[in-house]
Protein backbone atom coordinates (compact mmCIF):
# COMPACT_ATOMS: atom_id res chain seq x y z
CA UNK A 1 -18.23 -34.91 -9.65
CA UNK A 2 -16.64 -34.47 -13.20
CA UNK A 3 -13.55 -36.67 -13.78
CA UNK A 4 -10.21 -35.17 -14.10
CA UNK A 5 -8.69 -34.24 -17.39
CA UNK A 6 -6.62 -36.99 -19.12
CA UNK A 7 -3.93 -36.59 -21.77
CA UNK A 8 -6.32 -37.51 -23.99
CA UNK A 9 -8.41 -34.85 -23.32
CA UNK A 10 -5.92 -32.40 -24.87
CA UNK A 11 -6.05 -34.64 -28.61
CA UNK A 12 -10.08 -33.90 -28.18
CA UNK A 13 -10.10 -30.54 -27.20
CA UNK A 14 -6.38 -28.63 -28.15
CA UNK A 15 -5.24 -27.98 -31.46
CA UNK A 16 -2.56 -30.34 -32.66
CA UNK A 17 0.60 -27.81 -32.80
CA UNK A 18 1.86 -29.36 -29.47
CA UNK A 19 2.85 -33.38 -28.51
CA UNK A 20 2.99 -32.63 -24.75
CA UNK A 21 4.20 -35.97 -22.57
CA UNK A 22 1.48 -38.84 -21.32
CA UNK A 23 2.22 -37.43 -17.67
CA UNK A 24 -0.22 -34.52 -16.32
CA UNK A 25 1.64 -32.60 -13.28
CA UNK A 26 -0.84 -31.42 -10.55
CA UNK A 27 1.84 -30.45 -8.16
CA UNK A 28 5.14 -28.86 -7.93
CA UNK A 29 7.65 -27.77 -4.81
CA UNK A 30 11.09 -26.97 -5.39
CA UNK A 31 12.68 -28.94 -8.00
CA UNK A 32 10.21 -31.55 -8.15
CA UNK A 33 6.92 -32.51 -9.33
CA UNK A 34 3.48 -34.71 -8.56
CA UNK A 35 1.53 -36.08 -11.28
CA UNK A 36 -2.16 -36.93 -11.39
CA UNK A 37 -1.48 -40.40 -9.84
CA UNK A 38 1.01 -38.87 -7.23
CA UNK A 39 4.29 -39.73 -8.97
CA UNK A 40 7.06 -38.25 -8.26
CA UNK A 41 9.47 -36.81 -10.98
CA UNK A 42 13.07 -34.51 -11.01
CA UNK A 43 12.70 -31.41 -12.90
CA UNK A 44 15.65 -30.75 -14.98
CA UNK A 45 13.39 -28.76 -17.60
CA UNK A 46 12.51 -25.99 -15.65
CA UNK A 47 9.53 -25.43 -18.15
CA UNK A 48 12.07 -24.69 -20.52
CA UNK A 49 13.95 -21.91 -18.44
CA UNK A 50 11.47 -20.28 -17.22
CA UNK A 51 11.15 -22.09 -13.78
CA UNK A 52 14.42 -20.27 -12.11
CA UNK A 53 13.54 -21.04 -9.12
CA UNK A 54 11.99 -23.97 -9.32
CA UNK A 55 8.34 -24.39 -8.39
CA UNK A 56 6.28 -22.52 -5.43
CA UNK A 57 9.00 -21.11 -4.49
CA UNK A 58 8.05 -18.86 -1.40
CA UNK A 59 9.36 -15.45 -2.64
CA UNK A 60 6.94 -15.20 -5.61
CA UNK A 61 4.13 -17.53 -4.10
CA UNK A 62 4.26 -13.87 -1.39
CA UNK A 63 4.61 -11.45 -4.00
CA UNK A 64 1.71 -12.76 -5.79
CA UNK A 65 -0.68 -13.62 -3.25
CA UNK A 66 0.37 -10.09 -1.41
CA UNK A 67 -1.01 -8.59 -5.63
CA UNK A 68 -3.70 -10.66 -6.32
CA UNK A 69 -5.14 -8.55 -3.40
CA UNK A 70 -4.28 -5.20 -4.60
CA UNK A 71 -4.75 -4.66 -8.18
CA UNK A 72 -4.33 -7.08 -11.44
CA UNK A 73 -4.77 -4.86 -14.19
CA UNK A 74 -5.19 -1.53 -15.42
CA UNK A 75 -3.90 -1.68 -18.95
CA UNK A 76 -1.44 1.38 -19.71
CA UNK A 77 -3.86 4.00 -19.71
CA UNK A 78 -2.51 3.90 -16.11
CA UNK A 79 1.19 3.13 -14.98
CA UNK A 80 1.14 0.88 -11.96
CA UNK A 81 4.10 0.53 -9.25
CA UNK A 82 4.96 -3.13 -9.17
CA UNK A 83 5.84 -1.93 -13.42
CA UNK A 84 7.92 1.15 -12.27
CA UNK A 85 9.42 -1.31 -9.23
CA UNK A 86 10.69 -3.61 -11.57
CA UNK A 87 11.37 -1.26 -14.69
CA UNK A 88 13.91 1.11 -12.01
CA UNK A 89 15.87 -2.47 -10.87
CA UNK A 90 16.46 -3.72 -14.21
CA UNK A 91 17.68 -0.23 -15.39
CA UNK A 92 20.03 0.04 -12.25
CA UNK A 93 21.45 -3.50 -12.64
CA UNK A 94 22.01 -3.38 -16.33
CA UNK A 95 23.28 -1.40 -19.19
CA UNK A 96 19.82 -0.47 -20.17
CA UNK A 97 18.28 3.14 -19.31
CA UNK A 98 14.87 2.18 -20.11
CA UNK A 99 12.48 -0.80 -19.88
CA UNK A 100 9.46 -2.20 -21.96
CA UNK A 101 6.96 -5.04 -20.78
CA UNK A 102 5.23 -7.27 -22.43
CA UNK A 103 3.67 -11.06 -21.73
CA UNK A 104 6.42 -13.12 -23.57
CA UNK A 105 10.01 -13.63 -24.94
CA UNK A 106 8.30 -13.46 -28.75
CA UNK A 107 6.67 -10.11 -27.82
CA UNK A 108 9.55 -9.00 -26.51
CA UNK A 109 11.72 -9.51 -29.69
CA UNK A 110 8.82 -8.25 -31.82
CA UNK A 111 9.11 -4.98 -29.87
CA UNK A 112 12.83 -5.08 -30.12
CA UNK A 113 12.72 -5.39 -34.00
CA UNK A 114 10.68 -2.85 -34.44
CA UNK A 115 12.52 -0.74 -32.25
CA UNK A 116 15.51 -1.31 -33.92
CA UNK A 117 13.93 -0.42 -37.60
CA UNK A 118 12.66 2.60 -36.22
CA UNK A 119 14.91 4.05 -34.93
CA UNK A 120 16.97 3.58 -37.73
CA UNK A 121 14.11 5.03 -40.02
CA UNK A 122 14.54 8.32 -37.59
CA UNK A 123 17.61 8.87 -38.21
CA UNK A 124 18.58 7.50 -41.34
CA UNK A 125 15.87 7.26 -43.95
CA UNK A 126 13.44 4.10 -44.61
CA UNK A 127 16.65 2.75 -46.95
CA UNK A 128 18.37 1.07 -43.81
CA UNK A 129 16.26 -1.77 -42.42
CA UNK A 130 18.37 -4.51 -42.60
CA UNK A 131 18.15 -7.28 -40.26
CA UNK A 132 21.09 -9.82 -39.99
CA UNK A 133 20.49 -12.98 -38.04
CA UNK A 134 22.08 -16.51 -37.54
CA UNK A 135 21.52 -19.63 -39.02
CA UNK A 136 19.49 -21.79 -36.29
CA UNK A 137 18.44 -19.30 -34.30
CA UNK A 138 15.00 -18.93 -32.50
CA UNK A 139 13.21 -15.57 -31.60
CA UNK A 140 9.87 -16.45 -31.16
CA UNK A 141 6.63 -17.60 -32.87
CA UNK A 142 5.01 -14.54 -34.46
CA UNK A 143 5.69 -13.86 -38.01
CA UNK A 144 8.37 -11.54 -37.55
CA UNK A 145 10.26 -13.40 -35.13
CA UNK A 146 10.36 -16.79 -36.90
CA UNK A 147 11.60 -14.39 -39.84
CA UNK A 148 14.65 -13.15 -38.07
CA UNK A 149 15.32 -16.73 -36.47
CA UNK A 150 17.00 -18.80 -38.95
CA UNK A 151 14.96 -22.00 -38.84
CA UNK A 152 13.05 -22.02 -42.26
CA UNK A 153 11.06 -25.14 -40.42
CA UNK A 154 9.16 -22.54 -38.37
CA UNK A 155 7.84 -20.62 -41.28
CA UNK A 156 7.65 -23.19 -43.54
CA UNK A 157 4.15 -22.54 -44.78
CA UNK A 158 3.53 -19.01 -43.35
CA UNK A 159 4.38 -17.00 -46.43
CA UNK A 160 4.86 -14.82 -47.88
CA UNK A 161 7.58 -13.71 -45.06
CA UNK A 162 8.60 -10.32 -44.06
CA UNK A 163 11.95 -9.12 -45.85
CA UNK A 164 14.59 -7.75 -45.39
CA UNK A 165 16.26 -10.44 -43.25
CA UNK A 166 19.26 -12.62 -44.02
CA UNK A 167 21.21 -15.16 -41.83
CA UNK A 168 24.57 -15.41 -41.34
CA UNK A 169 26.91 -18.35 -39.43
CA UNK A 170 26.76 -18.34 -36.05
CA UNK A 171 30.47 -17.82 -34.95
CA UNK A 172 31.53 -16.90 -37.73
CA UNK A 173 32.57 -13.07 -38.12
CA UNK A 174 33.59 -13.71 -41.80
CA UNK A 175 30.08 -15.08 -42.77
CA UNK A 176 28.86 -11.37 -40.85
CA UNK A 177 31.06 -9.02 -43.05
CA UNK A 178 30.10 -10.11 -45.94
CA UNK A 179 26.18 -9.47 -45.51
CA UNK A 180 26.58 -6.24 -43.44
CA UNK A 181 26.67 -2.37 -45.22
CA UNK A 182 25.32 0.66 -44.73
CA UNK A 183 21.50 -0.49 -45.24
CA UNK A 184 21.72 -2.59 -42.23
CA UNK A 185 19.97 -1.39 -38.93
CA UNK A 186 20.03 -4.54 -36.51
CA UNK A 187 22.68 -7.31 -35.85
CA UNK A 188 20.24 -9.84 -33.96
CA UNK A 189 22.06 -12.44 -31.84
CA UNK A 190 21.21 -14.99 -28.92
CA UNK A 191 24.76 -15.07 -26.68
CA UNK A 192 23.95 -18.99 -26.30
CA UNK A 193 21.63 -20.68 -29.22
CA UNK A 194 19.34 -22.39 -27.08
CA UNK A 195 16.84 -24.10 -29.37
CA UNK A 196 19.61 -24.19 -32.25
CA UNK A 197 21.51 -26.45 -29.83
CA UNK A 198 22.88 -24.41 -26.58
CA UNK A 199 25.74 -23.51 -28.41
CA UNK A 200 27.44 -20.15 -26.74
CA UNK A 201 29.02 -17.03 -28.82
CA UNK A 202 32.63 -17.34 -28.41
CA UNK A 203 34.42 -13.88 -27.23
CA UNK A 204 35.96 -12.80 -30.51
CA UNK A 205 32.54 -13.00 -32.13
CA UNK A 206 30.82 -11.35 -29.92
CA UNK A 207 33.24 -8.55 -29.89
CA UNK A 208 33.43 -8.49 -33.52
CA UNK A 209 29.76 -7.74 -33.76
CA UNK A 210 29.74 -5.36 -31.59
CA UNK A 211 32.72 -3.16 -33.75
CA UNK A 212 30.78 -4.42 -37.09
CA UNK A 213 27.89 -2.63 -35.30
CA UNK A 214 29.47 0.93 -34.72
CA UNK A 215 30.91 0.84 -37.95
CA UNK A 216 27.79 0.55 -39.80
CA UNK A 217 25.54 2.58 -37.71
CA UNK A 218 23.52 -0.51 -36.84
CA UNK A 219 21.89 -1.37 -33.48
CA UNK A 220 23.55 -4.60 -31.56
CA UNK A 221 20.45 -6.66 -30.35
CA UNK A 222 21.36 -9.48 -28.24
CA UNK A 223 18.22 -11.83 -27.38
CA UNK A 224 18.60 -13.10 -23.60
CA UNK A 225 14.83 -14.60 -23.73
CA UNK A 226 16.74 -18.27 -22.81
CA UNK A 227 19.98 -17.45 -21.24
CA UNK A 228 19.16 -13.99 -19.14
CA UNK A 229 18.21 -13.92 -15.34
CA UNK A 230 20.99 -15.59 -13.77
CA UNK A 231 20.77 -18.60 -16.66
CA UNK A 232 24.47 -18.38 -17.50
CA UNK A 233 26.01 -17.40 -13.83
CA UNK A 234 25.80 -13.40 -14.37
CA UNK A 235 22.36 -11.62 -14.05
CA UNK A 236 22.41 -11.57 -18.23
CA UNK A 237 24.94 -13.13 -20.20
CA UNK A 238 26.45 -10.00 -21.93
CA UNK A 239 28.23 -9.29 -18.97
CA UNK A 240 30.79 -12.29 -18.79
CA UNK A 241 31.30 -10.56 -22.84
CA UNK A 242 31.94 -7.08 -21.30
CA UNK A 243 30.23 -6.32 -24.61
CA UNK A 244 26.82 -3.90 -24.56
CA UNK A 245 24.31 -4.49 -26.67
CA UNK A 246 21.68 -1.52 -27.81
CA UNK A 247 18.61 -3.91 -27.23
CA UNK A 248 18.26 -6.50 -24.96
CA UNK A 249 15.22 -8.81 -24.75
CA UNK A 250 14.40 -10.85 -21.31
CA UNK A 251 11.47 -13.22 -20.77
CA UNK A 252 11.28 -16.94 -19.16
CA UNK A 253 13.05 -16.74 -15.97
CA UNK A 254 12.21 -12.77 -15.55
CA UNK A 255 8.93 -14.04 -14.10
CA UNK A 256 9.68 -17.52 -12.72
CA UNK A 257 7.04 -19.18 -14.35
CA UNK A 258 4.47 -16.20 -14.26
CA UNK A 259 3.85 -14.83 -18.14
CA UNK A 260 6.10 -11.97 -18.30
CA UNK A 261 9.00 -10.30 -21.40
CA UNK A 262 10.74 -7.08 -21.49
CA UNK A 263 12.99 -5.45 -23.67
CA UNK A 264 16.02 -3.13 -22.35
CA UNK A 265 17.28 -0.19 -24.39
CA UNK A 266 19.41 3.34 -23.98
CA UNK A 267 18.81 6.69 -24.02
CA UNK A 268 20.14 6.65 -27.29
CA UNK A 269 17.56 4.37 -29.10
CA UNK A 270 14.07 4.65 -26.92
CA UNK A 271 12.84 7.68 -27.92
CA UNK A 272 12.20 6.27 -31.39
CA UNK A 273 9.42 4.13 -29.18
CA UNK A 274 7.32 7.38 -29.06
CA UNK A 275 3.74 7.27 -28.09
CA UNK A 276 1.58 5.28 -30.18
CA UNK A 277 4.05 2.76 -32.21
CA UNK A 278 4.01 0.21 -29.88
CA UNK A 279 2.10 -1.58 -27.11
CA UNK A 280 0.84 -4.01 -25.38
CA UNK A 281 -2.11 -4.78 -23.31
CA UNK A 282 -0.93 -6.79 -20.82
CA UNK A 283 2.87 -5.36 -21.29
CA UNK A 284 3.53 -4.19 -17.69
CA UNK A 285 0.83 -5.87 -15.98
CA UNK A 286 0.75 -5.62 -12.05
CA UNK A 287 0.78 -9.36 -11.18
CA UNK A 288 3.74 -9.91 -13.95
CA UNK A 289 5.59 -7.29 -12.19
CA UNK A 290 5.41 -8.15 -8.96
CA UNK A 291 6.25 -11.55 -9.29
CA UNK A 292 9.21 -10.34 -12.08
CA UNK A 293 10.50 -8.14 -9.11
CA UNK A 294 10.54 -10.86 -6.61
CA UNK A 295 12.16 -13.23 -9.06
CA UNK A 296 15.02 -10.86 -10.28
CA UNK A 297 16.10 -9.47 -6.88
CA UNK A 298 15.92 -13.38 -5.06
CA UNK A 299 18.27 -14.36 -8.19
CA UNK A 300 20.86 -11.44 -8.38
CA UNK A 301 22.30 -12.15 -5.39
CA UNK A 302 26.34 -13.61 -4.84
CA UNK A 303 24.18 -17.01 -3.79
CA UNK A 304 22.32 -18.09 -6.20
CA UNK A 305 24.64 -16.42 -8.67
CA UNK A 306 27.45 -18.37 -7.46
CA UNK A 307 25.43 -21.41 -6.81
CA UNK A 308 25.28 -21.76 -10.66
CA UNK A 309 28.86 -22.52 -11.49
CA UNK A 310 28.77 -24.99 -8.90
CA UNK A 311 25.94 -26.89 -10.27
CA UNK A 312 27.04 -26.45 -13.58
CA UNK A 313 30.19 -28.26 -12.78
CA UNK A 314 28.23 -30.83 -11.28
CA UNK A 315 25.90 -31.40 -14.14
CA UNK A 316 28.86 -31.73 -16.25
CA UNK A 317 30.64 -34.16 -13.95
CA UNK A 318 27.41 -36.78 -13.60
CA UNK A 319 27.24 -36.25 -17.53
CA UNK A 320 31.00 -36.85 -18.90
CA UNK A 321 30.52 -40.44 -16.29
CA UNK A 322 28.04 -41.40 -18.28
CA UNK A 323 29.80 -40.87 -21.53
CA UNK A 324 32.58 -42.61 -20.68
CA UNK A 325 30.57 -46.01 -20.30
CA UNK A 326 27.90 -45.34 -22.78
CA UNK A 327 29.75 -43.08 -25.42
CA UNK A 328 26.54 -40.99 -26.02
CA UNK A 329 27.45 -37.84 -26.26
CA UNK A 330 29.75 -35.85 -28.99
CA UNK A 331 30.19 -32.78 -26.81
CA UNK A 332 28.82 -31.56 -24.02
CA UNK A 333 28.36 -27.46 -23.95
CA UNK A 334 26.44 -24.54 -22.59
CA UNK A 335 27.01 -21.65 -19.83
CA UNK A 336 25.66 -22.24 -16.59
CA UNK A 337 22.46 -24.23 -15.94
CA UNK A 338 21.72 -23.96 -19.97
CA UNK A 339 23.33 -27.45 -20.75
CA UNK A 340 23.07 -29.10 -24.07
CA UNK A 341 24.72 -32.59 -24.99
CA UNK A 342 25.12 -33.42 -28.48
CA UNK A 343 24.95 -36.94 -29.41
CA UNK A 344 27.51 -38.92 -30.78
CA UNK A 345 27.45 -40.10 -34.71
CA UNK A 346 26.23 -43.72 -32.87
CA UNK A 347 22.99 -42.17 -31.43
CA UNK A 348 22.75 -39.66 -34.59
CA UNK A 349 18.96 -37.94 -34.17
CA UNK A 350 18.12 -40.23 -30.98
CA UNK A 351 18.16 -37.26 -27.97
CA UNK A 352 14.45 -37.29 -28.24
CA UNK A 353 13.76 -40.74 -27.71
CA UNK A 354 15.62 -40.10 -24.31
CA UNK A 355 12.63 -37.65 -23.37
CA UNK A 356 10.08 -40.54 -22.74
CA UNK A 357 12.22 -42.94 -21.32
CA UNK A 358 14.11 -40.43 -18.58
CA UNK A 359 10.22 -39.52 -18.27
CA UNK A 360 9.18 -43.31 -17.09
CA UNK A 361 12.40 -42.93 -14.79
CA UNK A 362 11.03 -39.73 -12.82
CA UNK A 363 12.51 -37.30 -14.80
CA UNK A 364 11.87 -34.39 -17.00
CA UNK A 365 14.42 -33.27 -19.40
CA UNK A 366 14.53 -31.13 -22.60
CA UNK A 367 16.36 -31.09 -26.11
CA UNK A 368 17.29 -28.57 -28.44
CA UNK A 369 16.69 -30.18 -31.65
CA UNK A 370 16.71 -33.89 -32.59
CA UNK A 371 20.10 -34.36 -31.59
CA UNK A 372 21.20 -32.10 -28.30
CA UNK A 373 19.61 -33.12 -24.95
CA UNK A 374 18.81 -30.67 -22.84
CA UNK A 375 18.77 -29.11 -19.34
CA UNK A 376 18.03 -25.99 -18.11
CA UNK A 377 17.08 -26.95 -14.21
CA UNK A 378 16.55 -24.32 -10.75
CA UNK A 379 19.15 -22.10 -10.48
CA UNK A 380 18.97 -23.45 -7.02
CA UNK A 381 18.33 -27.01 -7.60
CA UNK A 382 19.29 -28.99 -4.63
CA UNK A 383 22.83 -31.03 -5.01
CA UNK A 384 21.26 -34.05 -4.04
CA UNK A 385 18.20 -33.96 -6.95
CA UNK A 386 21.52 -33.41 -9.29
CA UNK A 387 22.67 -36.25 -7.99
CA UNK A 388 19.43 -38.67 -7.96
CA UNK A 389 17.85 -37.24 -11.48
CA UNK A 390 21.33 -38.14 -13.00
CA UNK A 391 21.20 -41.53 -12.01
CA UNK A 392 17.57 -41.84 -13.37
CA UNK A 393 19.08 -40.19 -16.58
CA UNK A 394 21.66 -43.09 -16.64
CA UNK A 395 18.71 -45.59 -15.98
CA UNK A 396 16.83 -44.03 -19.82
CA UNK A 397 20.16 -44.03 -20.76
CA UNK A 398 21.06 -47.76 -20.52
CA UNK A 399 17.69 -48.67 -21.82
CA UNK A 400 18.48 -46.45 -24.74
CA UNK A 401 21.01 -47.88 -25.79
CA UNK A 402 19.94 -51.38 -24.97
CA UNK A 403 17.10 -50.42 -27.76
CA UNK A 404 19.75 -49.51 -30.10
């Protein structure tokens, strides 16, 4: 009988772009997870929120057994109904009149950017194709993406880079007005920067955009990869704005931890997505679907919805004790279950060190840059695994600052 994988397996056999933990989960129910030597760990990660609700959880376990004994692909030579199933609920529960799938959160903002130039090429002339992002911001990993998300680290090396992009300061409508004109077709913001520390648009931005928008001509594109199904305690987190975007873009959670993206438009803007300038081979793929339909209907519901404020509260509560005897944190932000702590000017850059030692405690957690932990748990994580992965947390904690 072979032997099972080990970590190092992945230095001998994966490319080097990833620096995944020692641990090797085999097993996963709820909010928590079994490793290879059946140790038991909290999941406050929530595979970077994607896990929504959390792991196995029966609804989408059903919906994709009751698939994988139907159909699993056809490509889109052929429409398919868990597609059209899913497509019709996210039109109906959003702003959006018309869907498009793909397999991830980058493919979904590829699609969107392109949209967004095309259509203004339809109606205005190749001249307008202006793209104006934020300063840390994160779209995705192709080319494009890491373009229009202001990190130069992620395309350090990659050039030369597509232009026709420039970055303005997040929350900061002044920084906005002064890059914007007539040339520009997209305004491309996240409503919470998740990997440029989980940092949310305040209201007066958001709104300002959205004016700066219709007074250029330009498309509002608001990427809800991290914070949309149910992240921020609405089904996406434009509606606690009560601002619309043109162009929405939905991933992670949408499938619960099944591969799945999407991108939400209007009438207005999706016919300039005409046959043949886009697609996607596995965009709309039955199993996705299914699961994606299973996942967004469990979590749009006055329960979980509800349940997230409460937990948020919670998760801020267990957090602002331990700042008050450790003094590790700055600030501690977010909407929702996106939480991000920022670390005070005493524990400047340390947030990742916390990742292995909460890890030897039984728990997983995330950051968002060297210097913001992170958590972005179950929308339906129990109280009681709040409770006992905070006080592991405060375990790393102390011997984090015993180190220091």
């Amino acid at each position: 009988m072979a032997a099972s994988p080990t970590r190092d397996d992945f230095d001998h056999y994966m490319t080097p772009n990833y620096s995944p933990q020692q641990a090797i989960p085999v097993r996963g129910e709820g909010s928590r997870l079994w490793d290879q030597e059946g140790r038991e760990y909290i999941d406050f990660a929530g595979g970077i929120a994607v896990n929504a609700l959390g792991h196995c959880h029966p609804a989408l376990v059903k919906a994709l057994t009751a698939q994988a004994n139907q159909v699993w692909h056809l490509s889109n030579v052929f429409t398919n109904e868990p597609a059209l199933k899913l497509a019709r609920e996210l039109v109906e529960r959003t702003f959006a009149d018309k869907a498009y799938f793909c397999s991830s959160g980058g493919e979904a903002n590829e699609a969107a950017f392109k949209l967004a130039r095309r259509w203004a090429y339809d109606h205005f002339g190749e001249k307008k194709h202006k793209i104006i992002s934020f300063k840390q911001a994160f779209h995705g990993r192709t080319l494009f993406t890491v373009s229009v998300g202001g990190q130069p680290k992620y395309s350090e090396g990659f050039g030369p880079v597509p232009g026709g992009i420039v970055h303005a300061e997040f929350n900061n409508l002044d920084s906005v007005r002064e890059l914007i004109d007539d040339d520009t077709c997209a305004v491309v913001v996240e409503p919470i920067q998740g990997e440029g520390g989980v940092t949310p648009a305040t209201q007066d931005f958001i709104e300002g955009l959205r004016e700066l928008c219709d007074q250029h001509l330009a498309l509002l594109v608001f990427d809800e990869v991290q914070s949309g199904v149910g992240r921020s305690g609405k089904l996406y987190t434009y509606m606690h704005y009560g601002v619309t975007p043109d162009i929405l873009t939905t991933a992670k959670a949408l499938g619960g931890g099944f591969p799945i993206g999407g991108m939400l438009t209007t009438d207005r803007v999706a016919p300039s997505l005409a046959v043949g300038t886009h697609g996607s081979t596995y965009g709309g793929n039955p199993l996705a679907c299914a699961v994606g339909h299973a996942a967004l209907t469990t979590i749009d519901t006055p329960e979980v919805l509800d349940g997230v404020a409460r937990r948020h509260e919670l998760f801020r509560e267990h957090l602002e004790v331990i700042n008050r005897k450790y003094g590790l944190f700055k600030e501690i932000r977010g909407m929702g279950l996106l939480i991000g702590a920022e670390m005070s000017e005493a524990f400047e850059g340390k947030a990742r060190e916390l990742l292995p030692l909460a890890l030897e405690q039984g728990l997983m957690i995330l950051v968002a840059g060297p210097n913001v932990l992170r958590m972005a748990p179950s929308l339906v994580v129990p109280e009681a695994d709040i409770q006992e992965g905070m006080a592991r947390l405060e375990l790393a904690v102390e011997q984090l600052v015993g180190q220091s």
